[in-house]
Protein backbone atom coordinates (compact mmCIF):
# COMPACT_ATOMS: atom_id res chain seq x y z
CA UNK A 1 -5.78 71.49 63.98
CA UNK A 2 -4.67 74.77 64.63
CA UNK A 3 -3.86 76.07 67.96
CA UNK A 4 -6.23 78.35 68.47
CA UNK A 5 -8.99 76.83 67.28
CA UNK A 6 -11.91 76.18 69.28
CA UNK A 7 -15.20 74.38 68.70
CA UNK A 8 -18.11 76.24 67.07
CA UNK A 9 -21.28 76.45 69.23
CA UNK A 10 -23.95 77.91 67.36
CA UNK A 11 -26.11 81.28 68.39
CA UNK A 12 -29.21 78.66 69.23
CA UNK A 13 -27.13 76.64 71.11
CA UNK A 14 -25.65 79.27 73.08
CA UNK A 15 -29.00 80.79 73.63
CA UNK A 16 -30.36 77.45 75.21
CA UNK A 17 -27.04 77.00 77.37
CA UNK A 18 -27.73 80.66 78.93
CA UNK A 19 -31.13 79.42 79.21
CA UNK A 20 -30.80 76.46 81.21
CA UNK A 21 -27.60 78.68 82.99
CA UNK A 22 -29.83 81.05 84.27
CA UNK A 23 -33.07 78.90 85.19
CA UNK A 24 -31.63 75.51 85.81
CA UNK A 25 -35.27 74.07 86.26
CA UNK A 26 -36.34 74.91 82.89
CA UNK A 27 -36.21 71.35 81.67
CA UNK A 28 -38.29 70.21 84.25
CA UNK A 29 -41.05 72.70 83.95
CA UNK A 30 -40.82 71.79 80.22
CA UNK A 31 -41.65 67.98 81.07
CA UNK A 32 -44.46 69.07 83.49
CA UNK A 33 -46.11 71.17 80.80
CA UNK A 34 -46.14 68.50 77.86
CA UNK A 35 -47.25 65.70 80.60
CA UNK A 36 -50.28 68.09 81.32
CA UNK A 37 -51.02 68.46 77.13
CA UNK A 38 -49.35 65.17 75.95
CA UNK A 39 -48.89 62.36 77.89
CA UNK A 40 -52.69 61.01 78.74
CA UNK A 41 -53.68 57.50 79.39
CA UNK A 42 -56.04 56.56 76.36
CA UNK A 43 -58.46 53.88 76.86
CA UNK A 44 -58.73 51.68 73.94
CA UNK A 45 -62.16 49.88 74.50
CA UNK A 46 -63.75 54.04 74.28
CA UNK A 47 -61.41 54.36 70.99
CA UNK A 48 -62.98 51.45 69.61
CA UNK A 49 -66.43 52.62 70.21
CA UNK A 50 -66.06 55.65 69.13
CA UNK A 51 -64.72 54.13 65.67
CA UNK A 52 -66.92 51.88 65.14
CA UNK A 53 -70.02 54.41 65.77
CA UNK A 54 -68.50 56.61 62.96
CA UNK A 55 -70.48 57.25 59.98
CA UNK A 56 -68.69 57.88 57.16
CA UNK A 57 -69.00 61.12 55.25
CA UNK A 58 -70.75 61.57 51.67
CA UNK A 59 -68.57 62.55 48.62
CA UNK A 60 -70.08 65.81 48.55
CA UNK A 61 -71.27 67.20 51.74
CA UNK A 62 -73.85 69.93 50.69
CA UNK A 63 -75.55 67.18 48.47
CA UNK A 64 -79.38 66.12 49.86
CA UNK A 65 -80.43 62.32 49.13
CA UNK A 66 -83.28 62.98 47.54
């Protein structure tokens, strides 16, 4: 190794460091925002009902029976 080498951070990687530098609660604010989207309880009897009340689509939607 030589001696001035020194490890290679890439541009992306220095952009999130100067990131989390500046606004050290970034990370947190992150979590918060995908556990408003994300993260839900489901409730699995509803999911069933719903699938099971599904009709299923013809071959060709535009097509009367006739």
């Amino acid at each position: 190794m030589p001696l001035f080498w020194k490890p290679y951070t890439s541009d992306v990687s220095q952009l999130v460091a100067e990131l989390k530098a500046k606004k050290p609660t970034l990370e947190a604010e992150q979590r918060a925002g995908r556990a408003l989207l994300w993260d839900k309880n489901l409730d699995r009897q509803q999911q069933a009902q719903w699938r099971e009340a599904r009709v299923p689509q013809q071959p060709y939607v535009y097509q009367n029976k006739g």
